[in-house]
Structures are given as structure tokens and as C-alpha cells.
Protein backbone atom coordinates (compact mmCIF):
# COMPACT_ATOMS: atom_id res chain seq x y z
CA UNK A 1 -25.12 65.08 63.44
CA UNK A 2 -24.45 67.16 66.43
CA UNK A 3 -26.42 64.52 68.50
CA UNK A 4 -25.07 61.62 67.29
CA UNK A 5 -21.67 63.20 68.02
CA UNK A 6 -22.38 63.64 71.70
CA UNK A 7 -23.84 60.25 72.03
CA UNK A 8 -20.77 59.00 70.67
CA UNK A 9 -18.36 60.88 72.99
CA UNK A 10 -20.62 59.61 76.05
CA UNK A 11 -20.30 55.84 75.02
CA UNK A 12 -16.35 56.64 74.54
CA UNK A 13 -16.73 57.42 78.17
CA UNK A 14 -19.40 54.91 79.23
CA UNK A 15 -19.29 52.14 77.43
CA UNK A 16 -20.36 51.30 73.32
CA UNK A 17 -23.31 49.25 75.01
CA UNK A 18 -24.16 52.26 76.96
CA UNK A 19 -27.75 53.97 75.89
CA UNK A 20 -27.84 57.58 75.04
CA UNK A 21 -31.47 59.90 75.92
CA UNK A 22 -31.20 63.74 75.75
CA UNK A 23 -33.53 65.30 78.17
CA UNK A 24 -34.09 68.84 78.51
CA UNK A 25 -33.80 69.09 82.86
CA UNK A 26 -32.33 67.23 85.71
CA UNK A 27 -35.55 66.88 87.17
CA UNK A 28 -37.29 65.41 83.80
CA UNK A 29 -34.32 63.22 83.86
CA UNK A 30 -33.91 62.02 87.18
CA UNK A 31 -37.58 61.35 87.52
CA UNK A 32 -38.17 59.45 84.22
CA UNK A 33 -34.77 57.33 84.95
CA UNK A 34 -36.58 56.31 88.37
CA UNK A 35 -40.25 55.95 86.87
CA UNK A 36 -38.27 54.07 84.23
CA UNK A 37 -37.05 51.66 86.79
CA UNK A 38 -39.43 51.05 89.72
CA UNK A 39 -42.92 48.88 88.96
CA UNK A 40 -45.81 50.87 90.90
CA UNK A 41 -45.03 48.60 94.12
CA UNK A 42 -41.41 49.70 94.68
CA UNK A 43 -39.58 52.46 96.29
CA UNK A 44 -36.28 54.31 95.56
CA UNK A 45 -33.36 54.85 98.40
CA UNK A 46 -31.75 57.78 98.90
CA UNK A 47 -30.48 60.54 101.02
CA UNK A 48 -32.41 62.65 103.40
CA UNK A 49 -30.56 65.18 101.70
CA UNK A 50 -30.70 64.24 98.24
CA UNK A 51 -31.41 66.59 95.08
CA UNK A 52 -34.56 64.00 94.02
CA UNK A 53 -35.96 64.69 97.79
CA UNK A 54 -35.42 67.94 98.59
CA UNK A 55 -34.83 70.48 95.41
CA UNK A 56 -37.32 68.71 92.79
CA UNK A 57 -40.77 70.18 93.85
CA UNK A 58 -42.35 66.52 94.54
CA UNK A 59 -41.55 65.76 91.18
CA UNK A 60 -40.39 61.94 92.15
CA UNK A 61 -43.58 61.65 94.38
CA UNK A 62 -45.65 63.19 91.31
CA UNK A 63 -44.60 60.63 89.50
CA UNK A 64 -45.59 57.88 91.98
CA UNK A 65 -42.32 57.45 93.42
CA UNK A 66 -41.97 56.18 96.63
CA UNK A 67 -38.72 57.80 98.53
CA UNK A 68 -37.32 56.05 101.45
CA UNK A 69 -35.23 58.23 103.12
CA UNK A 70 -31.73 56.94 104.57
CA UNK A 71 -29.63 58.77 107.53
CA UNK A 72 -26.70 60.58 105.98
CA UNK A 73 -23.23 61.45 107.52
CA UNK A 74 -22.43 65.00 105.67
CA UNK A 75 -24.89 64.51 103.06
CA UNK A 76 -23.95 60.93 102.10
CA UNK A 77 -25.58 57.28 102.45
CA UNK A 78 -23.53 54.58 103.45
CA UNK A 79 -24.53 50.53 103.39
CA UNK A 80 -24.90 50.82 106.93
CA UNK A 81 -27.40 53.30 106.51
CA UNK A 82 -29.37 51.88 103.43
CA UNK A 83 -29.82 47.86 105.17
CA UNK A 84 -32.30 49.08 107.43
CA UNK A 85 -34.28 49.88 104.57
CA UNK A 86 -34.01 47.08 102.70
CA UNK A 87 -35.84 43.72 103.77
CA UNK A 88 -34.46 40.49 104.40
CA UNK A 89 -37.40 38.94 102.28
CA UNK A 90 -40.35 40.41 100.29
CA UNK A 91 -43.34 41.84 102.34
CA UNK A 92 -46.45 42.56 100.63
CA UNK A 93 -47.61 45.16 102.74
CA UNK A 94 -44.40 47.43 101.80
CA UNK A 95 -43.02 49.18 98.72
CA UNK A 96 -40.11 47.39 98.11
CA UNK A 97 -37.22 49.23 96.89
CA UNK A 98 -35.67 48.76 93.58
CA UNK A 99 -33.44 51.08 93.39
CA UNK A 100 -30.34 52.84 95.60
CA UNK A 101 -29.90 56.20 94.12
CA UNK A 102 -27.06 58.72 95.00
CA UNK A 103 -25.71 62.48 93.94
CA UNK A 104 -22.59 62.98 93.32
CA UNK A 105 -21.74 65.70 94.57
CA UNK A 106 -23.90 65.51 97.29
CA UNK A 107 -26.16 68.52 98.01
CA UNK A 108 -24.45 69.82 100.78
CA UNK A 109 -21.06 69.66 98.95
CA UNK A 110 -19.54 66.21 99.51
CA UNK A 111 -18.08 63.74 97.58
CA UNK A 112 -18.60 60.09 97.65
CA UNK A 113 -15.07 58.66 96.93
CA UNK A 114 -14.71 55.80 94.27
CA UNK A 115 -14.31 52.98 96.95
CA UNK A 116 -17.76 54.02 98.64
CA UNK A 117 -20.17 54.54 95.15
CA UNK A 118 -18.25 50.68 94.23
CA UNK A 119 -19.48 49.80 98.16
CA UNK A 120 -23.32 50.99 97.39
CA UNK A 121 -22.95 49.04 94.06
CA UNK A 122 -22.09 46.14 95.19
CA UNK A 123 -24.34 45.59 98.22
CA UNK A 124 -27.21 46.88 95.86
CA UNK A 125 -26.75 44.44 93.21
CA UNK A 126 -26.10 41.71 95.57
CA UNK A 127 -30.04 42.51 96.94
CA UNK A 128 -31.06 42.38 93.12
CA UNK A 129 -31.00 46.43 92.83
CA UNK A 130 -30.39 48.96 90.97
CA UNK A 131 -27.97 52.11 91.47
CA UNK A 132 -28.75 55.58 90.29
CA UNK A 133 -26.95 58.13 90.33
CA UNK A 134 -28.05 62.06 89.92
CA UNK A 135 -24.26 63.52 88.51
CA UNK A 136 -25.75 66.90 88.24
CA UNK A 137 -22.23 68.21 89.43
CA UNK A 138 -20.51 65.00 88.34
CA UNK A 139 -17.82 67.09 86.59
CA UNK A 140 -16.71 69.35 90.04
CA UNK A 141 -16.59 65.48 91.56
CA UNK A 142 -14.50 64.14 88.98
CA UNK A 143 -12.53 66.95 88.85
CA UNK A 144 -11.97 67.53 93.13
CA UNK A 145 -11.32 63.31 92.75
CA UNK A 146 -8.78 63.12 90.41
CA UNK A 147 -11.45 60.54 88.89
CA UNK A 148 -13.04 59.92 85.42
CA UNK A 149 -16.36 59.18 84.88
CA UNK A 150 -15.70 56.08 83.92
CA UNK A 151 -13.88 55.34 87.41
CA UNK A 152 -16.74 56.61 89.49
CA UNK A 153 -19.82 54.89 88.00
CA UNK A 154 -18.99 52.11 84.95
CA UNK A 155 -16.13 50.44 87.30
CA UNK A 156 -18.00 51.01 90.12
CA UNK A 157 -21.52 49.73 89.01
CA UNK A 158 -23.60 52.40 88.72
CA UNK A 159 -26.66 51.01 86.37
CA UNK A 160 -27.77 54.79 85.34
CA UNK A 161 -26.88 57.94 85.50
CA UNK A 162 -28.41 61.39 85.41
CA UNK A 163 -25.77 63.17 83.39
CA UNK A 164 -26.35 67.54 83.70
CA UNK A 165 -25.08 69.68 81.24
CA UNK A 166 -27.22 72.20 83.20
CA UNK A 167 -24.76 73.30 85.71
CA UNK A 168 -21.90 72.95 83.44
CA UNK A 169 -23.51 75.84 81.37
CA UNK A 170 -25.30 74.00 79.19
CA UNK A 171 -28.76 74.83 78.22
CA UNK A 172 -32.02 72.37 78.23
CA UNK A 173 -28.96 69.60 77.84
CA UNK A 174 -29.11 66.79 80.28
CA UNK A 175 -28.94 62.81 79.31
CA UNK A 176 -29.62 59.70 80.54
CA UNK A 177 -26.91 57.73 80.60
CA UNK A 178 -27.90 53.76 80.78
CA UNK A 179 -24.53 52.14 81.86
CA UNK A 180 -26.67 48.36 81.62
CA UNK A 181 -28.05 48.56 78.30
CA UNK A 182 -30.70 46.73 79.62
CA UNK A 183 -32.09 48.86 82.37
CA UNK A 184 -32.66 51.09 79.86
CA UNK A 185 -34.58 49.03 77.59
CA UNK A 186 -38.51 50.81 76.30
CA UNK A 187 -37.10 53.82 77.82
């Protein structure tokens, strides 16, 4: 009951067509969501700087994950930063990414504001792609914002999100959060 409670609250936030998975660590969570979502031929975009590159112990990689690092200003991608990594047209002899993913906050303490996560949506799902996003500390960013959830990734476009209870106090309670019920579909 307790479960079905909390999945209930999260699709109050997210969405009733929003799926629900409880996962027991960011990095279980995070790296399933991505394995979830790339085919063995594609790659995830992120930050340099980001939690799934730097602070998971290879765990993404592990997985067979292919991480194509973009150049960050203060910890955060921008569009200008992710089109170099993204091809014009397909090219066999590259992974080709299928996903944008992004923390919010950043790791070194910044905040992508609403307009900018909407800006990564967009230009990601006009290149057929999905966006990810690790909200580890998405409560401090809501909070410092003045945002909801809701306004930072359902309005905004966000496909999936890496909800953590861990940092909030919470133990062994993370989710996965599928926004598009279908990106989450066999999960």
C-alpha cells in the first residue's frame, strides 16, 4: 500500500500516464534508465561534468554505455555545445546518440533554469532524441527555482527522470520516473 501510495503522489506530479520503478540507488537507476534507452550502437550526451561520468565508478560504461562528453559553461550543457555531437545524418562507423541527458543540479552546484532544460528538449526531440535527466538534487533545484517538478521536466520535455530520495534522506529509495509512458515500455 505504501508503494502504491508513492506511485500515486509521483503521477499527481508527473503525469497519470507517467510510469512508476522503485530502484534502490541513483547509480542502479540512472544506468538502467540509459541501458533502457540506447540499442548497443548508440551513445548518451552529457556533461564533462556530469554525475553518470564522473561519480558512478564506470557504471554507465559497465553497462555498455557509450558517453559523449559535451563542453560545459559552470557545469552545464547548452545546444550549442551538444550539435557538435550530434550528426547531420547517420554514420555507421559511429555510436549514434540517443539520448541528451542532464543533472539537475549540476555537480558543481548549478542550476539549469526552466527556459534552458525546455531548450535541450526541444532541440533533442527535434533530432528524434531522448532527454534524461539525473534529479538526484532535483528538490534543492526546485526549491532555489521557485519551480515544481512538473515545470522543470513534464512542461519542459524531459522523457525520464532519475528521481533520488537518496540525498533527500531517504534510504535505498530512488525511482524512475518515465514522463513518455512509452520510453518506458519492457522496462
Amino acid at each position: 500500500p505504501v508503494s502504491a501510495d508513492a506511485v500515486e503522489l509521483f503521477r499527481d506530479i508527473f503525469g497519470k500516464q507517467a510510469k512508476i520503478f522503485f530502484l534502490t540507488t541513483g547509480t542502479a537507476t540512472n544506468t538502467l534508465i540509459l541501458r533502457h534507452l540506447c540499442k548497443s550502437w548508440n551513445s548518451v550526451i552529457c556533461s564533462e561534468d556530469a554525475h553518470i561520468n564522473v561519480d558512478e565508478c564506470g557504471a554507465p560504461e559497465n553497462m555498455g554505455i557509450k558517453l559523449m562528453l559535451a563542453e560545459t559553461v559552470n557545469g552545464k550543457i547548452t545546444v550549442e555545445t551538444i550539435k557538435p555531437l550530434v550528426p547531420s545524418e547517420a554514420d555507421v562507423h559511429r555510436a549514434q546518440p540517443a539520448v541528451i541527458s542532464i543533472t539537475q543540479n549540476t555537480e558543481l552546484g548549478t542550476l539549469y533554469s526552466v527556459d534552458e532544460i525546455k531548450s535541450i528538449c526541444d532541440f533533442a526531440h527535434s533530432k528524434g532524441l531522448y532527454v534524461h535527466m539525473d534529479g538526484a538534487r532535483i528538490a534543492n533545484a526546485a526549491a532555489a527555482l521557485g519551480a515544481s517538478f512538473k515545470e522543470m521536466t513534464v512542461d519542459c520535455g524531459v522523457v525520464v527522470l532519475s528521481f533520488g530520495g537518496t540525498k533527500n534522506g531517504c534510504m535505498c529509495a530512488e525511482a524512475a520516473v518515465f514522463i513518455n509512458p512509452e520510453a518506458g515500455e519492457n522496462f
